[in-house]
C-alpha atoms as a PDB file:
ATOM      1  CA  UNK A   1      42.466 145.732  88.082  1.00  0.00           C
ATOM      2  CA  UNK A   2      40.067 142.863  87.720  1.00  0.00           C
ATOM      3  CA  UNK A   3      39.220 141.019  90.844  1.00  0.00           C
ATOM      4  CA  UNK A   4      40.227 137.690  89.601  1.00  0.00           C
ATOM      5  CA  UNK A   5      44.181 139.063  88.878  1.00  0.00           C
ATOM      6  CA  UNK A   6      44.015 140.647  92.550  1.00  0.00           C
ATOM      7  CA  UNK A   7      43.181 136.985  93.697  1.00  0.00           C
ATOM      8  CA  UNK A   8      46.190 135.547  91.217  1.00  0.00           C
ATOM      9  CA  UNK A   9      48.848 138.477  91.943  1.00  0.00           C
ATOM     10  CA  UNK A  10      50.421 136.520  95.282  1.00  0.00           C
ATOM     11  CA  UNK A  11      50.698 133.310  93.400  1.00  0.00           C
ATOM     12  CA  UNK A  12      52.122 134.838  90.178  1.00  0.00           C
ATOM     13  CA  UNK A  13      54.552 136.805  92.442  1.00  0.00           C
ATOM     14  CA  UNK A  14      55.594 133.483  94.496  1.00  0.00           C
ATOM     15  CA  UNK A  15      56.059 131.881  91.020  1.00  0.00           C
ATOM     16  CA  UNK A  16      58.672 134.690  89.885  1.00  0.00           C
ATOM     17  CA  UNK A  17      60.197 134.488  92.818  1.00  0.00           C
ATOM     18  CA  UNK A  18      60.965 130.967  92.722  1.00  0.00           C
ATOM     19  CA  UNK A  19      61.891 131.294  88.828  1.00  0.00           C
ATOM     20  CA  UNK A  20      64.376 133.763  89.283  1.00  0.00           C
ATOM     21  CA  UNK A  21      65.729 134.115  92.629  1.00  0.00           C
ATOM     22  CA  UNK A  22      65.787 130.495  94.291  1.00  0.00           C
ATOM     23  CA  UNK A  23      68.065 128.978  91.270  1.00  0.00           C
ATOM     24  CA  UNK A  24      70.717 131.823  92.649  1.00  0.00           C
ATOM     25  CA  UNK A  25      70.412 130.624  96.431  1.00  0.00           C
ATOM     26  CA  UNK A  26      70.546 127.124  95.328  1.00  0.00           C
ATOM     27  CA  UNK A  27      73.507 127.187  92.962  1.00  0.00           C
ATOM     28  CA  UNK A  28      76.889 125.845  94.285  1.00  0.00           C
ATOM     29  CA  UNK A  29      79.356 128.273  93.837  1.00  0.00           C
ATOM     30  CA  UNK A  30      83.105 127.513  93.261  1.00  0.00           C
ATOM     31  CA  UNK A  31      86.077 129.115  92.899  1.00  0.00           C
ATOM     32  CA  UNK A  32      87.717 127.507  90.654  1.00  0.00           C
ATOM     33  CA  UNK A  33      90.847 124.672  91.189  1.00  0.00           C
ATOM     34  CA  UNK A  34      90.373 122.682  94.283  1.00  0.00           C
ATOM     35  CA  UNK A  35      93.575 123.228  96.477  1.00  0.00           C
ATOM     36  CA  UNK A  36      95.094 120.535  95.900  1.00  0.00           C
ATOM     37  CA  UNK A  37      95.245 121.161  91.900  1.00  0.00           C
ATOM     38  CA  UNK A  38      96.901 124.494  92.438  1.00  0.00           C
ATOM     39  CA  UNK A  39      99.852 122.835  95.081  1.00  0.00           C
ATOM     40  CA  UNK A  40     100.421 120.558  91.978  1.00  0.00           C
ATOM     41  CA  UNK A  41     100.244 122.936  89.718  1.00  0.00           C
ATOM     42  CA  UNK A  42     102.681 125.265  91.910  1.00  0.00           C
ATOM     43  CA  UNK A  43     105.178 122.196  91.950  1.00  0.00           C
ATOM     44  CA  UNK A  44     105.061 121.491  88.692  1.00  0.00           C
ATOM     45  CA  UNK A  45     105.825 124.929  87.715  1.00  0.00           C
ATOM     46  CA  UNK A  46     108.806 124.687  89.962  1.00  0.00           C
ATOM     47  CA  UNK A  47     109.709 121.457  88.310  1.00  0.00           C
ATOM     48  CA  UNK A  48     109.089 122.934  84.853  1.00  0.00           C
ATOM     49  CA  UNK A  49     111.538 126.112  86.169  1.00  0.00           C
ATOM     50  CA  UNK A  50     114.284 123.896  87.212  1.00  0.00           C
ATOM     51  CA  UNK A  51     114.271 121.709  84.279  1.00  0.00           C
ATOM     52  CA  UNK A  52     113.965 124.776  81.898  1.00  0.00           C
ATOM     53  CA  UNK A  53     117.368 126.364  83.696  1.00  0.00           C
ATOM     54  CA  UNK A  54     119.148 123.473  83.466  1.00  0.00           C
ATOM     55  CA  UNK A  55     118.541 123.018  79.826  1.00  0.00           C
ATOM     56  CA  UNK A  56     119.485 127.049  79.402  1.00  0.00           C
ATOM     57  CA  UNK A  57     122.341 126.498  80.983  1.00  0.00           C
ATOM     58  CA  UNK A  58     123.032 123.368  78.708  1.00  0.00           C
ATOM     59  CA  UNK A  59     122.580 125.318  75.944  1.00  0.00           C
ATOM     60  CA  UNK A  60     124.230 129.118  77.229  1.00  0.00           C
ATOM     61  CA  UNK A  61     126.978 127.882  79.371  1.00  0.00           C
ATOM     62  CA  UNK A  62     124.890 129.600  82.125  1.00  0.00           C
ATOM     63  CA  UNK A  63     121.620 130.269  84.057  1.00  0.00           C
ATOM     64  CA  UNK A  64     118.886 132.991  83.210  1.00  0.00           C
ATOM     65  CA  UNK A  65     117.342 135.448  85.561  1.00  0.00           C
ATOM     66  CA  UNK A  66     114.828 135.703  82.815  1.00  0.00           C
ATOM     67  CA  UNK A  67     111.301 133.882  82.915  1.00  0.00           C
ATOM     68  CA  UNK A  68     110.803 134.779  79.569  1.00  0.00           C
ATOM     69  CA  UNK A  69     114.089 132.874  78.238  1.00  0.00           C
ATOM     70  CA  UNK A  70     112.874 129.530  79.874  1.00  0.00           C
ATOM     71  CA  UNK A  71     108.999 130.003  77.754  1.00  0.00           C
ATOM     72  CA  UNK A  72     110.252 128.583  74.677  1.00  0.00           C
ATOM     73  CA  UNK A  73     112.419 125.682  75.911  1.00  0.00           C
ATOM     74  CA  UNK A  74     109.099 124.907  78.621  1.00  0.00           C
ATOM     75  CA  UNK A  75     105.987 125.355  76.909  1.00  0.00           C
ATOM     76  CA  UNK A  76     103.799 123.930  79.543  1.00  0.00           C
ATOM     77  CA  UNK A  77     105.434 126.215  81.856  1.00  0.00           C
ATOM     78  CA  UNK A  78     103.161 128.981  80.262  1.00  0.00           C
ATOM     79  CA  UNK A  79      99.679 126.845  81.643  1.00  0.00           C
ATOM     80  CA  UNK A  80     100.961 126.864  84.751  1.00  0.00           C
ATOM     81  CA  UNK A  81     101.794 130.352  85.529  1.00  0.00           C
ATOM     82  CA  UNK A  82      98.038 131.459  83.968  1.00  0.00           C
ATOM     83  CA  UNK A  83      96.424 130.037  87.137  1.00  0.00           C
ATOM     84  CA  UNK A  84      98.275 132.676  89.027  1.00  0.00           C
ATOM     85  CA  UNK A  85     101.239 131.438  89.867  1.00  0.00           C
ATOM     86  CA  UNK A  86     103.891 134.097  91.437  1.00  0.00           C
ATOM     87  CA  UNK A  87     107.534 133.119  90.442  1.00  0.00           C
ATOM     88  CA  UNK A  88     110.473 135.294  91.015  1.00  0.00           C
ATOM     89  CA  UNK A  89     113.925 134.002  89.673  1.00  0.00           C
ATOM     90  CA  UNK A  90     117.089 135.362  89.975  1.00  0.00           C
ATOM     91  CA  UNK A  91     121.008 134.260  88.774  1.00  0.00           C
ATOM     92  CA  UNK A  92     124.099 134.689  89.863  1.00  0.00           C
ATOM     93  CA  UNK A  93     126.384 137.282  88.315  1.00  0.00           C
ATOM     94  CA  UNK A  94     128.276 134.624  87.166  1.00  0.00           C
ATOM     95  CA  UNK A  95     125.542 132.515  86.005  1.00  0.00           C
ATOM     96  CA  UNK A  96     126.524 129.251  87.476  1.00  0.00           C
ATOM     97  CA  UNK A  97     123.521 129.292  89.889  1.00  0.00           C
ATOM     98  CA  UNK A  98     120.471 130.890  90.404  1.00  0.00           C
ATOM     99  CA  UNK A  99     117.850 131.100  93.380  1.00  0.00           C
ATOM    100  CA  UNK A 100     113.986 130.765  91.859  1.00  0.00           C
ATOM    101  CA  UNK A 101     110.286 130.878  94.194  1.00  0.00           C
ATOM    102  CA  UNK A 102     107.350 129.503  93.297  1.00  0.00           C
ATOM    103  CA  UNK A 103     103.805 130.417  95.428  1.00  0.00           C
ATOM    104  CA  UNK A 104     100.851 130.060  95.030  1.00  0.00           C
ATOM    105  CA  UNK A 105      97.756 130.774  97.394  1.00  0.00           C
ATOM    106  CA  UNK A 106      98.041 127.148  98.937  1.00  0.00           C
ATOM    107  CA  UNK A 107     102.088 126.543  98.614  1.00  0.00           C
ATOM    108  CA  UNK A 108     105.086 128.289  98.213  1.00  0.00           C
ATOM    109  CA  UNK A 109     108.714 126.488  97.402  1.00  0.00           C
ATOM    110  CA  UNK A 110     111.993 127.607  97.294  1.00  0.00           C
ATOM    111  CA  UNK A 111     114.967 125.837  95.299  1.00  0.00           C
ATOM    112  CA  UNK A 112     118.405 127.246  94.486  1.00  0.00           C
ATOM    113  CA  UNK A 113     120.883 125.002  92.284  1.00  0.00           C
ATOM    114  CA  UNK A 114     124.784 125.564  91.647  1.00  0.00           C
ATOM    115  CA  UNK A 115     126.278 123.806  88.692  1.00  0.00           C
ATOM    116  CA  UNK A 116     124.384 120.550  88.857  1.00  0.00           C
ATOM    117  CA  UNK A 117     123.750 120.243  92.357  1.00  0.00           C
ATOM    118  CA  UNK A 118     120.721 121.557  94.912  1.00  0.00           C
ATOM    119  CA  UNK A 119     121.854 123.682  97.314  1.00  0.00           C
ATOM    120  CA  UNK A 120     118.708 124.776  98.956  1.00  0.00           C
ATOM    121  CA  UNK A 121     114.881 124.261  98.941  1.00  0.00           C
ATOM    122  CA  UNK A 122     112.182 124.630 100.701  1.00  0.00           C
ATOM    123  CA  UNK A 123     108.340 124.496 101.441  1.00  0.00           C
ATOM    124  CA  UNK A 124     105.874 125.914 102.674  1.00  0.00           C
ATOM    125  CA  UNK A 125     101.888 125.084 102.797  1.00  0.00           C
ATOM    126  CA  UNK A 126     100.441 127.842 103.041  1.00  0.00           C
ATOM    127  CA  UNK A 127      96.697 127.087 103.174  1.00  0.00           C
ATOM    128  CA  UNK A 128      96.231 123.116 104.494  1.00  0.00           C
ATOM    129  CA  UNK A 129      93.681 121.208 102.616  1.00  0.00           C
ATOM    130  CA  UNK A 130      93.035 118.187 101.181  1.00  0.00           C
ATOM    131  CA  UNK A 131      96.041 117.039  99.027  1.00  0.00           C
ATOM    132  CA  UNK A 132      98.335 119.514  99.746  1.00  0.00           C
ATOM    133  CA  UNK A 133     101.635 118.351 100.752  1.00  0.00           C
ATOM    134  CA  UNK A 134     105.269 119.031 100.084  1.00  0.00           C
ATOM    135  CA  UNK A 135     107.023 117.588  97.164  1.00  0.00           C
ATOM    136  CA  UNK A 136     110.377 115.537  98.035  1.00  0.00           C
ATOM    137  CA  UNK A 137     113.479 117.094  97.811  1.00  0.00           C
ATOM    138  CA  UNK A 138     114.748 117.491  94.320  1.00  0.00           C
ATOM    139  CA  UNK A 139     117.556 115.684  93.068  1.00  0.00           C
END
């Protein structure tokens, strides 16, 4: 090697280093959604759920255990559960109620609904953060 690349070679190295590793260290990393986006998110899905059963049961004379059945009369329900929503929904064996939970990694709600009426519901914050509360009680 030439003497005058031997007196260069720390610099050069220093100079790569910064290039190439230093933007890495520096670089805020994020994990997508803040929390409080996914609680709303994980209430509007609930909303989106409730609203979608009561127009099936408008429609069928009864309520769906199905999440697929309530895609087409929701659409925006569809956003919602890509951010990795859990839902699990289940109907009578008459189909004049059902039971349905929502969660999410910050929130998780429970509502159940007979005919027209509420008859259970719950919260539950799961991870506290900024924003995250409980929605009121439905209606």
């Amino acid at each position: 090697m030439p003497p005058n690349f031997k007196r260069f070679l720390p610099i050069v190295l220093i100079a790569v280093a910064f290039l190439f590793i230093a933007p890495t260290l520096f670089k805020k990393h994020t994990s997508g959604p803040s929390t409080s986006t996914r609680a709303t998110q994980t209430i509007d899905a609930m909303n989106l759920i409730d609203k979608g059963e009561q127009g099936y049961r408008a429609a069928q004379g009864r309520f769906t255990s199905h999440l697929a059945d309530l895609l087409p009369l929701r659409k925006q329900l569809a956003g919602d559960l890509a951010i990795g929503v859990s839902v699990q929904l289940d109907a009578s064996t008459n189909g004049q109620s059902f039971l349905a939970q929502v969660a999410s990694d910050v929130l998780s709600l429970v509502r159940s609904r007979s005919g027209d009426k509420v008859i259970a519901q719950s919260c539950l914050i799961l991870k506290s953060g900024s924003g995250v509360t409980c929605p009121p009680p439905a209606k």
